[in-house]
PDB file of N, CA and C in Angstrom:
ATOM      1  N   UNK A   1     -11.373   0.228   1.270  1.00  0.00           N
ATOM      2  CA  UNK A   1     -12.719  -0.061   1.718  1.00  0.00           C
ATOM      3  C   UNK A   1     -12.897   0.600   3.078  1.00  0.00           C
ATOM      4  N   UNK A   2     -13.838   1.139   3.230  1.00  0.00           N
ATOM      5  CA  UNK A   2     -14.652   1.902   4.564  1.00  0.00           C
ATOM      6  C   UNK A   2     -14.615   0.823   5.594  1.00  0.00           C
ATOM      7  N   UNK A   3     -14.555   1.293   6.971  1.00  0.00           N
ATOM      8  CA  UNK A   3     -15.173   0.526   8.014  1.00  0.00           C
ATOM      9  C   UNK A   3     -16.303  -0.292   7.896  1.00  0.00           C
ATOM     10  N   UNK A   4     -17.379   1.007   7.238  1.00  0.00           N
ATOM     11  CA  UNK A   4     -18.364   0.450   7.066  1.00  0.00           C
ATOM     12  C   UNK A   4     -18.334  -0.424   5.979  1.00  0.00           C
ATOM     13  N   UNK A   5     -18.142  -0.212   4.412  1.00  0.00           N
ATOM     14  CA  UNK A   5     -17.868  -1.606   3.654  1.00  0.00           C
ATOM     15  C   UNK A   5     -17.830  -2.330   4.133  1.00  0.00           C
ATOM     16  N   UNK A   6     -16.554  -2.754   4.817  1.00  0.00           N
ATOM     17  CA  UNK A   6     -15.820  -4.117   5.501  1.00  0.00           C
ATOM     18  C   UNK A   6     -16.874  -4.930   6.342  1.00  0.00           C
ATOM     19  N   UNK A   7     -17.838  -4.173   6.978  1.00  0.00           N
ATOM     20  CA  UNK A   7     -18.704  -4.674   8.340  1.00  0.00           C
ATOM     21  C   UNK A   7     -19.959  -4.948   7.542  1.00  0.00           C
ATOM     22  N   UNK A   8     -20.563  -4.371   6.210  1.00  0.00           N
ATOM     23  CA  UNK A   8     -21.488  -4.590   5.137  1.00  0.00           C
ATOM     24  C   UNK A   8     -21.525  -5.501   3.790  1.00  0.00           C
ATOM     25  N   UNK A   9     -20.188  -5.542   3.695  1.00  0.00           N
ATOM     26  CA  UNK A   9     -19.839  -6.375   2.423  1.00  0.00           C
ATOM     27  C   UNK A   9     -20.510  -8.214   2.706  1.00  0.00           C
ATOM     28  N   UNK A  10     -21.489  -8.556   1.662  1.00  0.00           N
ATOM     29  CA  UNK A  10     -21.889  -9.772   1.641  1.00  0.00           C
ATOM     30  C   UNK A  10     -20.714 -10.723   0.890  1.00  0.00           C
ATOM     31  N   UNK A  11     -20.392 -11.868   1.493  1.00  0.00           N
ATOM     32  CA  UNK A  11     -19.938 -12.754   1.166  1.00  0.00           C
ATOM     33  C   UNK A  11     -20.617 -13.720  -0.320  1.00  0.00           C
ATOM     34  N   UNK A  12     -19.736 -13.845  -1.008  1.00  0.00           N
ATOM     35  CA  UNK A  12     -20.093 -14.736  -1.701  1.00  0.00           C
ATOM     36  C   UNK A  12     -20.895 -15.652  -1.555  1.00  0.00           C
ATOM     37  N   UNK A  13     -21.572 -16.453  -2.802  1.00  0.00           N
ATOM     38  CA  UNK A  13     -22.304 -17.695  -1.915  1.00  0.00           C
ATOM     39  C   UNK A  13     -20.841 -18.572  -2.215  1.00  0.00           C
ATOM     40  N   UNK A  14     -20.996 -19.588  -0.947  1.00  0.00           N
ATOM     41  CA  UNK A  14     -20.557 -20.642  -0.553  1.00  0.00           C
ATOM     42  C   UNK A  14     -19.298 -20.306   0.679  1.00  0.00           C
ATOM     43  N   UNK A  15     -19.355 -18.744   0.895  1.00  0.00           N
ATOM     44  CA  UNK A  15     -18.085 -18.025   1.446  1.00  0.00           C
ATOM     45  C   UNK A  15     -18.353 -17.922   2.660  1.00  0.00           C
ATOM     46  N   UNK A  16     -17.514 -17.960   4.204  1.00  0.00           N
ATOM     47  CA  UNK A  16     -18.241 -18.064   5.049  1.00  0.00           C
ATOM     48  C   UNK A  16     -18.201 -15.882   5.229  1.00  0.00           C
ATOM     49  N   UNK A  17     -18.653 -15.245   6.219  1.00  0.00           N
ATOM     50  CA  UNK A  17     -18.958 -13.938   6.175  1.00  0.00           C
ATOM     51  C   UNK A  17     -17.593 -13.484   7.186  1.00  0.00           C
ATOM     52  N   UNK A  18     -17.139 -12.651   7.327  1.00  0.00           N
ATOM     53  CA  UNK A  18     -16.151 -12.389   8.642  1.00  0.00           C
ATOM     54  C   UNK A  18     -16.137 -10.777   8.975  1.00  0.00           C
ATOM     55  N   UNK A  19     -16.003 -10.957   9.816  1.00  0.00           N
ATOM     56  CA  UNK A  19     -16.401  -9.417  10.572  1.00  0.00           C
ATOM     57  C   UNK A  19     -14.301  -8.873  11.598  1.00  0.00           C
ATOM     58  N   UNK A  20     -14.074  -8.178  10.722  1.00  0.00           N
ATOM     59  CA  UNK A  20     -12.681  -7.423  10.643  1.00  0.00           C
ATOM     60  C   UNK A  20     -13.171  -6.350  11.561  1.00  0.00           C
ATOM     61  N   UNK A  21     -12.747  -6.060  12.634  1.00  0.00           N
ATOM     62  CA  UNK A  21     -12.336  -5.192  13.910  1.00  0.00           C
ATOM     63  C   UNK A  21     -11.035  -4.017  13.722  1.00  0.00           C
ATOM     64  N   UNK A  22     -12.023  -2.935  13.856  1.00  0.00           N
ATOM     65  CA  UNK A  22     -11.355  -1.657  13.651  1.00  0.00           C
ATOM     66  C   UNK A  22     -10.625  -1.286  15.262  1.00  0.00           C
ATOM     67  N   UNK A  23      -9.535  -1.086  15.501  1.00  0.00           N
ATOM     68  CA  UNK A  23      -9.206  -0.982  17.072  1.00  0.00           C
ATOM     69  C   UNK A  23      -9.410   0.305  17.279  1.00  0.00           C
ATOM     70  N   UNK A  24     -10.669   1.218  17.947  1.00  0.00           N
ATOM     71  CA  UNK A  24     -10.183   2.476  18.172  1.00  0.00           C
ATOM     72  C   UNK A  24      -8.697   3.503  18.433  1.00  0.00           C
ATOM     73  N   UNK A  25      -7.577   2.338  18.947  1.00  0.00           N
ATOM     74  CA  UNK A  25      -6.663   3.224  19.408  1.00  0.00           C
ATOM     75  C   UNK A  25      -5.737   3.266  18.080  1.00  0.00           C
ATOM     76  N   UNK A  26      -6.268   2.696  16.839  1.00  0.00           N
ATOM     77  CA  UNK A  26      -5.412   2.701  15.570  1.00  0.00           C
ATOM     78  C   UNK A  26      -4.886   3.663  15.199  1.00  0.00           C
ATOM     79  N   UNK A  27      -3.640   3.918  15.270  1.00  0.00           N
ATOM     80  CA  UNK A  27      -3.506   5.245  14.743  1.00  0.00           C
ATOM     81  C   UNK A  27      -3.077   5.436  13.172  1.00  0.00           C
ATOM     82  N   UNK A  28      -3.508   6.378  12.469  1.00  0.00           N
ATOM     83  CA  UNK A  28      -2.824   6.243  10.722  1.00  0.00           C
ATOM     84  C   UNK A  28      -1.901   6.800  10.692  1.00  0.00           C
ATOM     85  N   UNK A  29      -1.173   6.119   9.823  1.00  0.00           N
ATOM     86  CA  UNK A  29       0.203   6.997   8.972  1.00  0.00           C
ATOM     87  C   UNK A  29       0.431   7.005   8.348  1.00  0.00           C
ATOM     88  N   UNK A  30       1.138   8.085   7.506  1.00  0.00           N
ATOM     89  CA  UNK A  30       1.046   8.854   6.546  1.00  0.00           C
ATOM     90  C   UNK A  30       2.413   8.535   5.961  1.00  0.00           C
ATOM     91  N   UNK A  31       2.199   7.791   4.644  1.00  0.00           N
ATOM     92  CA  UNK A  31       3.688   7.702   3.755  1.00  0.00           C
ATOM     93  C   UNK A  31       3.608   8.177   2.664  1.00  0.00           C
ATOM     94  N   UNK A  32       4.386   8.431   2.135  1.00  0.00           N
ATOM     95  CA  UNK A  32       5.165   9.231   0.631  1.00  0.00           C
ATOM     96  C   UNK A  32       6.042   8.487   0.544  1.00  0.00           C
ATOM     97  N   UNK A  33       6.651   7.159   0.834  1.00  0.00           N
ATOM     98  CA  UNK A  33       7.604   6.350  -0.304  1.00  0.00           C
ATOM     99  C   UNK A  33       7.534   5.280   0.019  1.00  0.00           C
ATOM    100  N   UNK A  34       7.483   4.095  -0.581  1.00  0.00           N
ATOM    101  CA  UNK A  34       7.341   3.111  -0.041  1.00  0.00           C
ATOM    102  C   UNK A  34       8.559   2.009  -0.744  1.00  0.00           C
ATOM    103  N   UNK A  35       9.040   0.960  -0.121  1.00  0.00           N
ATOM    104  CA  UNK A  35      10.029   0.281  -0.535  1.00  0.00           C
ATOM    105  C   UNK A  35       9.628  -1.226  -0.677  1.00  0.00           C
ATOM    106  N   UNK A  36       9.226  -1.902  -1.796  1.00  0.00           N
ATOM    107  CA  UNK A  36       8.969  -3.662  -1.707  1.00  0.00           C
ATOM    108  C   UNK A  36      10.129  -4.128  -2.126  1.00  0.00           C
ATOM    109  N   UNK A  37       9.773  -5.773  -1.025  1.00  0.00           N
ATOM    110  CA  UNK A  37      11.060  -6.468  -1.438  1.00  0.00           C
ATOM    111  C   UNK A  37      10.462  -8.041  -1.312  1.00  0.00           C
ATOM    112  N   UNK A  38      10.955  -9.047  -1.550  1.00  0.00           N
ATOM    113  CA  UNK A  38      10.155 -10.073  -1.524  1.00  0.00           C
ATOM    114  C   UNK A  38      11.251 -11.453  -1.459  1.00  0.00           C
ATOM    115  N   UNK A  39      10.771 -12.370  -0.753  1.00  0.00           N
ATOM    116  CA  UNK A  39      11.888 -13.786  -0.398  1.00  0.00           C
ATOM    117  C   UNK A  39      10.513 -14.770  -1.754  1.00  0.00           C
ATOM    118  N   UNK A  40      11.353 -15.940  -1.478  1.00  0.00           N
ATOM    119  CA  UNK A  40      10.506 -16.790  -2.543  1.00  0.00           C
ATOM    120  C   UNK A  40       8.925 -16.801  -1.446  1.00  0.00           C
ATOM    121  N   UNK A  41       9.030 -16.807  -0.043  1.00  0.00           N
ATOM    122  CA  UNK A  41       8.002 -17.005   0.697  1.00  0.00           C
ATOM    123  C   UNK A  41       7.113 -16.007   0.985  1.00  0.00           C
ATOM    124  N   UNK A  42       7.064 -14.376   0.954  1.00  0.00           N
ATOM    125  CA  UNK A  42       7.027 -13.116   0.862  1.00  0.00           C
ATOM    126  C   UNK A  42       7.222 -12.301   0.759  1.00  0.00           C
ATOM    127  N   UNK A  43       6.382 -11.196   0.654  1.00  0.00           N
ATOM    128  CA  UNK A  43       6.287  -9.681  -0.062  1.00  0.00           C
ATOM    129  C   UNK A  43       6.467  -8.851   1.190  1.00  0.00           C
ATOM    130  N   UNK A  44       7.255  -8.087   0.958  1.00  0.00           N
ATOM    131  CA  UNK A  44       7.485  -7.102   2.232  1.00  0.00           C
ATOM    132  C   UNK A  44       7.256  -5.395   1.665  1.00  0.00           C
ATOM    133  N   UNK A  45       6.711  -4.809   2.313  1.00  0.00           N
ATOM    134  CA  UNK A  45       6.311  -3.819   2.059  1.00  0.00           C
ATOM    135  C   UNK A  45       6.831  -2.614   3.248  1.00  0.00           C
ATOM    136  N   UNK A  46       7.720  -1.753   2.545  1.00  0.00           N
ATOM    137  CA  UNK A  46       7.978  -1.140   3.830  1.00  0.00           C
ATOM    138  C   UNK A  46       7.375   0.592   3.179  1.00  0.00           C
ATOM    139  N   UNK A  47       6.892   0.600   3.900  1.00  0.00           N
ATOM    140  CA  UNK A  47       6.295   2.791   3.849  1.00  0.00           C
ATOM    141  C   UNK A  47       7.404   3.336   4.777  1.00  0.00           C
ATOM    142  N   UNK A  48       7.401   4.320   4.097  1.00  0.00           N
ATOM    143  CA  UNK A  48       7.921   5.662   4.798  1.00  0.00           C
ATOM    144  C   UNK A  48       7.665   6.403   4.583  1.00  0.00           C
ATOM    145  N   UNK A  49       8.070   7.736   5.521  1.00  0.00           N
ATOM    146  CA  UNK A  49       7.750   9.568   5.445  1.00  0.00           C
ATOM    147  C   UNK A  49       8.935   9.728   4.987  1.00  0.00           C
ATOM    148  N   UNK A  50       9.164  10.596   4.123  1.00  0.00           N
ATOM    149  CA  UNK A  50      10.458  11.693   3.986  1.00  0.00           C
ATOM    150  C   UNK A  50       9.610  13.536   3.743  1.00  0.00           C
ATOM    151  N   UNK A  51      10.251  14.032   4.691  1.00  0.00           N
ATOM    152  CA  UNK A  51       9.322  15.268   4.942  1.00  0.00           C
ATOM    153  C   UNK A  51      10.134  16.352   4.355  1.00  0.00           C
ATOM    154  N   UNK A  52      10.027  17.104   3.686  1.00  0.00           N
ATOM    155  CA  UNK A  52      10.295  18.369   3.050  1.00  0.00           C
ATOM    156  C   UNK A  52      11.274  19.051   3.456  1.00  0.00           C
ATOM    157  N   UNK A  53      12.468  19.344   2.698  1.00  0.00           N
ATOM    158  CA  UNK A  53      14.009  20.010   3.616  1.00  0.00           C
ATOM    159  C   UNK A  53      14.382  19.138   4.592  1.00  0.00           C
ATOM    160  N   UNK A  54      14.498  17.772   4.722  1.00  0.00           N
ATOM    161  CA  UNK A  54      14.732  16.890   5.141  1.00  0.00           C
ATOM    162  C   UNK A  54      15.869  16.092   4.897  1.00  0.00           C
ATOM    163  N   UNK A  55      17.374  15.436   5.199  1.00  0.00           N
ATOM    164  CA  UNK A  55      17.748  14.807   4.734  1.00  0.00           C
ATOM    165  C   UNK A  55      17.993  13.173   5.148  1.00  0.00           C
ATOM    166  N   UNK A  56      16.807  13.101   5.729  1.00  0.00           N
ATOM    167  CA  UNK A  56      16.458  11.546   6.178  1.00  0.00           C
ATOM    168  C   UNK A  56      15.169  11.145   6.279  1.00  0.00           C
ATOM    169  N   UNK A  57      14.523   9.406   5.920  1.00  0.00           N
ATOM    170  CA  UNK A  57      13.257   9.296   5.855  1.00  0.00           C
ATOM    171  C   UNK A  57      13.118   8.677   7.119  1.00  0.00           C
ATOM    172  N   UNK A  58      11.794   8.025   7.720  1.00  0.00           N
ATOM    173  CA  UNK A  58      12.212   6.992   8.619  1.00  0.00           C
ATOM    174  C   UNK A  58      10.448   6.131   7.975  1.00  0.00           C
ATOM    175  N   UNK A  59      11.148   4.719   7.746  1.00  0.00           N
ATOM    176  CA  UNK A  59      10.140   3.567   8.103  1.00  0.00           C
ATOM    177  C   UNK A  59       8.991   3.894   9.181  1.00  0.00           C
ATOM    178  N   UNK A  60       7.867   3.741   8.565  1.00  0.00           N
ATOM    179  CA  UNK A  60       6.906   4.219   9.615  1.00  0.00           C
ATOM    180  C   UNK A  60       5.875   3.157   9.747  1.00  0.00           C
ATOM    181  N   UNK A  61       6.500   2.111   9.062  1.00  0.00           N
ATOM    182  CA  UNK A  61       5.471   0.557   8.931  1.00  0.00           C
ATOM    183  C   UNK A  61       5.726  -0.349   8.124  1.00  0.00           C
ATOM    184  N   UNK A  62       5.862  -1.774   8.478  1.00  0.00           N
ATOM    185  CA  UNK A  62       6.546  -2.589   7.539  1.00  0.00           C
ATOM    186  C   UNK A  62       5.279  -3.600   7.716  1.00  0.00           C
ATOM    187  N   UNK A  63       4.562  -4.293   6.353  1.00  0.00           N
ATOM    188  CA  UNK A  63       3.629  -5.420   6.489  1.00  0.00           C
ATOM    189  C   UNK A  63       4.319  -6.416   5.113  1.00  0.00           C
ATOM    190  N   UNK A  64       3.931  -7.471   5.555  1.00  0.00           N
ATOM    191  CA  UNK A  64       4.397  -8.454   5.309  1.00  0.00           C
ATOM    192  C   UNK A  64       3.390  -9.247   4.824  1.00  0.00           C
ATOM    193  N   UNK A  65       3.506  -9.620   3.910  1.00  0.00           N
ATOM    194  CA  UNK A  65       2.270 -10.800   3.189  1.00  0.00           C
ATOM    195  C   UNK A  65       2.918 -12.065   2.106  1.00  0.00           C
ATOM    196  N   UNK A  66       2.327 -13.104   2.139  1.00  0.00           N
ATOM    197  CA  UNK A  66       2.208 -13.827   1.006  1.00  0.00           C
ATOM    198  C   UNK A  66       1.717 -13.154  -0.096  1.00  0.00           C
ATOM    199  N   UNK A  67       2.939 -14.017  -1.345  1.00  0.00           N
ATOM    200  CA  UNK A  67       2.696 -13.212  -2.478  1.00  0.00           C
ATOM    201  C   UNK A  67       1.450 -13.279  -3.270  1.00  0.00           C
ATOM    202  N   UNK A  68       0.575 -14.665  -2.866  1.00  0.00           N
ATOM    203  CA  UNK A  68      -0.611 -14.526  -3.491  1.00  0.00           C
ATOM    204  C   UNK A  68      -1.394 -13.434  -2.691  1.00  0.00           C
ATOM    205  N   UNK A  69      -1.318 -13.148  -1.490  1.00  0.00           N
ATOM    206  CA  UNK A  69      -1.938 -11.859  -1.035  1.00  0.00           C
ATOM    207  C   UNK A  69      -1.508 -10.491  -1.542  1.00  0.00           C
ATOM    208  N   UNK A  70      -0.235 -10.577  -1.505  1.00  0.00           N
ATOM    209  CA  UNK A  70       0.273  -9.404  -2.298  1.00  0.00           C
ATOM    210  C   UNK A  70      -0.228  -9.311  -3.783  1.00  0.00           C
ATOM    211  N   UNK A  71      -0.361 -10.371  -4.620  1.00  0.00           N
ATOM    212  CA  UNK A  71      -1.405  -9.891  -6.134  1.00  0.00           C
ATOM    213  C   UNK A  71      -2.563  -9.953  -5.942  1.00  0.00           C
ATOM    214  N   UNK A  72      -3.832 -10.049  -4.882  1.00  0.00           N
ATOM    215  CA  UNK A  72      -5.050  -9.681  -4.238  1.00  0.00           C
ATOM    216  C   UNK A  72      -4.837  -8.170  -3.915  1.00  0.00           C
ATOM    217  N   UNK A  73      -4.199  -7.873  -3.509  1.00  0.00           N
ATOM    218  CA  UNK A  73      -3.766  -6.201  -3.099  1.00  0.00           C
ATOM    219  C   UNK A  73      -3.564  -5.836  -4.011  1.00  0.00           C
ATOM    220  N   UNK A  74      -2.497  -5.777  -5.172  1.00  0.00           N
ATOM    221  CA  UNK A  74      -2.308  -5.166  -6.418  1.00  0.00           C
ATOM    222  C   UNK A  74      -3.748  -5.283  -7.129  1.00  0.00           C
ATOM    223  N   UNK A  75      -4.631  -6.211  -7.185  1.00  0.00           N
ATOM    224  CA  UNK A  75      -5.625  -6.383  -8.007  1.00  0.00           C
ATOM    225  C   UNK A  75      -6.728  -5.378  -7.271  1.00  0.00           C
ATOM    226  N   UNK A  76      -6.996  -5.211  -6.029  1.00  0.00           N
ATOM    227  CA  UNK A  76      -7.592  -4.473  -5.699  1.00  0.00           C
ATOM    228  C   UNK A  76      -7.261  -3.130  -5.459  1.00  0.00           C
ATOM    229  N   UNK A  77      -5.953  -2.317  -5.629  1.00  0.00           N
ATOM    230  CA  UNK A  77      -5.588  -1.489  -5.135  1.00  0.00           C
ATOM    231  C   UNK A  77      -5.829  -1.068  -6.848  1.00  0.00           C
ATOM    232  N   UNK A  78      -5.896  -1.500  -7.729  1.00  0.00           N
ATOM    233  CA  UNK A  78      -5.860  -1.125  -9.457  1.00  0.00           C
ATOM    234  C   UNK A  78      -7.492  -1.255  -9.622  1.00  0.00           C
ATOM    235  N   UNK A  79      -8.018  -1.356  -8.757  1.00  0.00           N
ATOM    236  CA  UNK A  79      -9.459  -1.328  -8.938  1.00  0.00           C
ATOM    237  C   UNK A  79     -10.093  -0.212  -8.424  1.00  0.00           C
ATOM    238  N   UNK A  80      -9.163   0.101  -7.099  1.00  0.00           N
ATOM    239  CA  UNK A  80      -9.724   1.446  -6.543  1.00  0.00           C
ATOM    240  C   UNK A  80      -9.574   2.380  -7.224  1.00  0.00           C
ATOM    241  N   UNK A  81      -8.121   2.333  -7.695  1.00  0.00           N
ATOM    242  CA  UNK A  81      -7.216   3.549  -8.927  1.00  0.00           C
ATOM    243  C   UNK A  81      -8.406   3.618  -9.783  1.00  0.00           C
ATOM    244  N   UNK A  82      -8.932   2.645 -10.242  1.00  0.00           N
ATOM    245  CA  UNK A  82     -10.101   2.767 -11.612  1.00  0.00           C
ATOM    246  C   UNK A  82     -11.089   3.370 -11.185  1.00  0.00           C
ATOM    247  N   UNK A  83     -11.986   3.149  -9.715  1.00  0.00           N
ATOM    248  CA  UNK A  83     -12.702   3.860  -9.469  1.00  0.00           C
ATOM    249  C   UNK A  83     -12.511   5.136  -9.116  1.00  0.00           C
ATOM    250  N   UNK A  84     -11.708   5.488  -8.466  1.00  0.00           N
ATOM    251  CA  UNK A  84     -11.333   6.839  -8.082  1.00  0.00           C
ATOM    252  C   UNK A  84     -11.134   7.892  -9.308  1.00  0.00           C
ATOM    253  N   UNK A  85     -10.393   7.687 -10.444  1.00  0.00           N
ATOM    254  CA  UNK A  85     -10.263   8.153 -11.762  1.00  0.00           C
ATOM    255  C   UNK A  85     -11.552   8.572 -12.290  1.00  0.00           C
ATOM    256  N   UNK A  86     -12.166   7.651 -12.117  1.00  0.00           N
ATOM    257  CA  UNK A  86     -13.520   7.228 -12.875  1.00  0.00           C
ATOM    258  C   UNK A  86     -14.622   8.750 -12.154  1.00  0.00           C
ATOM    259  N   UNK A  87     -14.162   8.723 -10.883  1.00  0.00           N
ATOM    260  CA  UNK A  87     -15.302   9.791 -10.416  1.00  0.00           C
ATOM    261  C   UNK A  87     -14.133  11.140 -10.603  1.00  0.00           C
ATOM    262  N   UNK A  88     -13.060  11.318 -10.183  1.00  0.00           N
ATOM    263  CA  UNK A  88     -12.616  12.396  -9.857  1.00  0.00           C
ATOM    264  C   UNK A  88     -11.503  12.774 -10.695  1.00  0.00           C
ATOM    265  N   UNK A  89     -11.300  11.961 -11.801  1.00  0.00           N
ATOM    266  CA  UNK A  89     -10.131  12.578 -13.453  1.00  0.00           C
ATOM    267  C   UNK A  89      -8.821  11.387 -12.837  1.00  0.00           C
ATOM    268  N   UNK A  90      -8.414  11.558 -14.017  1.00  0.00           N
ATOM    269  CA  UNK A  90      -7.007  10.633 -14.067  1.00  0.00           C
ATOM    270  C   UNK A  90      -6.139  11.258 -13.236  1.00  0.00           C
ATOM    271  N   UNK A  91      -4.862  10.331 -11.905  1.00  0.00           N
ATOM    272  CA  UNK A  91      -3.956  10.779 -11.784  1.00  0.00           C
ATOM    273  C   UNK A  91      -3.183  11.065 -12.580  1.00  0.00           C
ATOM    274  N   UNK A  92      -2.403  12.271 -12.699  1.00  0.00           N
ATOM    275  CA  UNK A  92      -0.645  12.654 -13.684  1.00  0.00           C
ATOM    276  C   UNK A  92       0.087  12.307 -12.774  1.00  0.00           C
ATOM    277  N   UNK A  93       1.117  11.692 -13.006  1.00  0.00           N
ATOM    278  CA  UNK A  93       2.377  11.911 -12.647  1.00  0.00           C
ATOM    279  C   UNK A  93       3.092  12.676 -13.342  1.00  0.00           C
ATOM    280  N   UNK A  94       4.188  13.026 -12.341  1.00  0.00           N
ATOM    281  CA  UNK A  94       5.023  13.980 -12.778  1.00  0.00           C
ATOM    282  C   UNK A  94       6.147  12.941 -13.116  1.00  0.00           C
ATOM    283  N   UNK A  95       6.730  13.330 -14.778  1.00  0.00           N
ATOM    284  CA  UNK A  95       8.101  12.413 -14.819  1.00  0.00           C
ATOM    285  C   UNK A  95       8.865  12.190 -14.292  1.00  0.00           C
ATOM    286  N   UNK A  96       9.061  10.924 -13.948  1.00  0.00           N
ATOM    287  CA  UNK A  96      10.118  10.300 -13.124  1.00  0.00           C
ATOM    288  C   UNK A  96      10.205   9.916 -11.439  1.00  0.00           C
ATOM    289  N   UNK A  97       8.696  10.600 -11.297  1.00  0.00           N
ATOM    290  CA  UNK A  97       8.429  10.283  -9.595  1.00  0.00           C
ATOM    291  C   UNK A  97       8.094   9.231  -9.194  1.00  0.00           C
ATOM    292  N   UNK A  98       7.872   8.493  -9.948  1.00  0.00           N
ATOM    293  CA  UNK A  98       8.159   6.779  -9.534  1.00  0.00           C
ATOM    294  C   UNK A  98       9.101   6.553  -8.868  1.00  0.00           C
ATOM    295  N   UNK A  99       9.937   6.862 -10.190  1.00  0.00           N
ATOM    296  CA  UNK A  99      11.360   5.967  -9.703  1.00  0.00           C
ATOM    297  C   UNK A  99      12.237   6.524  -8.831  1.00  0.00           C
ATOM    298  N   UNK A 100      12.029   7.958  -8.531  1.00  0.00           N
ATOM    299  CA  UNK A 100      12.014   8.386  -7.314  1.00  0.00           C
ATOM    300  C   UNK A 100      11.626   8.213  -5.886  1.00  0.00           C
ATOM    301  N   UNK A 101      10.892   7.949  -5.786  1.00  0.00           N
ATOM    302  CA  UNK A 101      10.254   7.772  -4.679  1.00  0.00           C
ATOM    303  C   UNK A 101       9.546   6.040  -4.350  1.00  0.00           C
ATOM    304  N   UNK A 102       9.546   5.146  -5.477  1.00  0.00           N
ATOM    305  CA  UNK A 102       9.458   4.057  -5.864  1.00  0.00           C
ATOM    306  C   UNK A 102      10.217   3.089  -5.903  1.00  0.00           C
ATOM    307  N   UNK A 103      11.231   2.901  -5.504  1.00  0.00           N
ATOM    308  CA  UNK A 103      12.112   2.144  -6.097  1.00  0.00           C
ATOM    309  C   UNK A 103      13.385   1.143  -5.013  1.00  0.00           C
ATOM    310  N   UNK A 104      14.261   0.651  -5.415  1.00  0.00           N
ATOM    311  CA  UNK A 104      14.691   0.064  -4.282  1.00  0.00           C
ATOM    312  C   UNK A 104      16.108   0.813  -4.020  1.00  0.00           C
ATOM    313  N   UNK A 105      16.227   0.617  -2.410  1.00  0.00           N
ATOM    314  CA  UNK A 105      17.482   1.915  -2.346  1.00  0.00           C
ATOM    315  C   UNK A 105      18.320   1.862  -2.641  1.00  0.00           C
ATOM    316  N   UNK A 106      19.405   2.752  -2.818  1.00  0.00           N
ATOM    317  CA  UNK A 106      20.439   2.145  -3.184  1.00  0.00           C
ATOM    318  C   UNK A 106      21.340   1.771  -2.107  1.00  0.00           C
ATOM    319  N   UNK A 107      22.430   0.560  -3.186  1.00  0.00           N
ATOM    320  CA  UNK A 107      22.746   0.066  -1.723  1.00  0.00           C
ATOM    321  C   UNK A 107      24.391   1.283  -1.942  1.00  0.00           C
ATOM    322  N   UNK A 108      24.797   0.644  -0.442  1.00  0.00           N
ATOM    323  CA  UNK A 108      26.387   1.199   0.091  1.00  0.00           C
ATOM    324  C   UNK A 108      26.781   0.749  -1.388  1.00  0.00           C
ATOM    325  N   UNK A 109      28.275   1.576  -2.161  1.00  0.00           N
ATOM    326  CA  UNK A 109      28.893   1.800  -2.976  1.00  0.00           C
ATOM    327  C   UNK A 109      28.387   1.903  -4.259  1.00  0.00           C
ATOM    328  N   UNK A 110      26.952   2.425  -4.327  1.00  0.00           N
ATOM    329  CA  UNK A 110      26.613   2.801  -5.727  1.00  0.00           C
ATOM    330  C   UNK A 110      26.188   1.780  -6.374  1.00  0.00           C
ATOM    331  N   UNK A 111      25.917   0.894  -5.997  1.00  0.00           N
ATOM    332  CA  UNK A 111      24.738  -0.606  -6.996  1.00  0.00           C
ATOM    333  C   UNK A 111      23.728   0.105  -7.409  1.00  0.00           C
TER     334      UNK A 111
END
């Protein structure tokens, strides 16, 4: 969702309205792999860069949520996927780049 969305979006009825603050000094970053992991109490989400002829990534942001927030995110993040498709063609993946770049690391001695 846009800045603007976020600052336009009407609340439900009975919902109260809330106004989410963009910090100018935000800076974005940019991941290509990301790693989830989750306790019975939360979902941890860690992104990273791994950059091209590279043989190391580094964590470039770790957020943390409750897991009912974390299936609000999956539900909306599969909604954007639908819209985005919808205007601009289906993503392909290329076989096997999931689980590449998806997946959980491996640990010390080959698990």
């Amino acid at each position: 969702m846009s800045e603007q969305e976020a600052t336009n979006a009407q609340p439900a009825p009975g919902q109260q309205k809330i106004t989410i603050d963009m910090p100018k000094e935000l800076t974005a970053v940019y991941a290509n792999v990301a790693f989830i992991s989750h306790t019975p109490a939360e979902v941890i989400l860690d992104f990273a860069q791994v950059l091209p002829r590279t043989p190391r990534g580094k964590v470039m942001s770790r957020i943390i949520m409750s897991p009912m927030h974390a299936k609000m995110l999956h539900n909306a993040l599969a909604q954007s996927i639908t819209n985005y498709e919808r205007q601009f063609g289906e993503i392909r993946l290329p076989t096997h780049l999931a689980d590449q770049f998806f997946r959980f690391p491996q640990q010390e001695g080959g698990e």
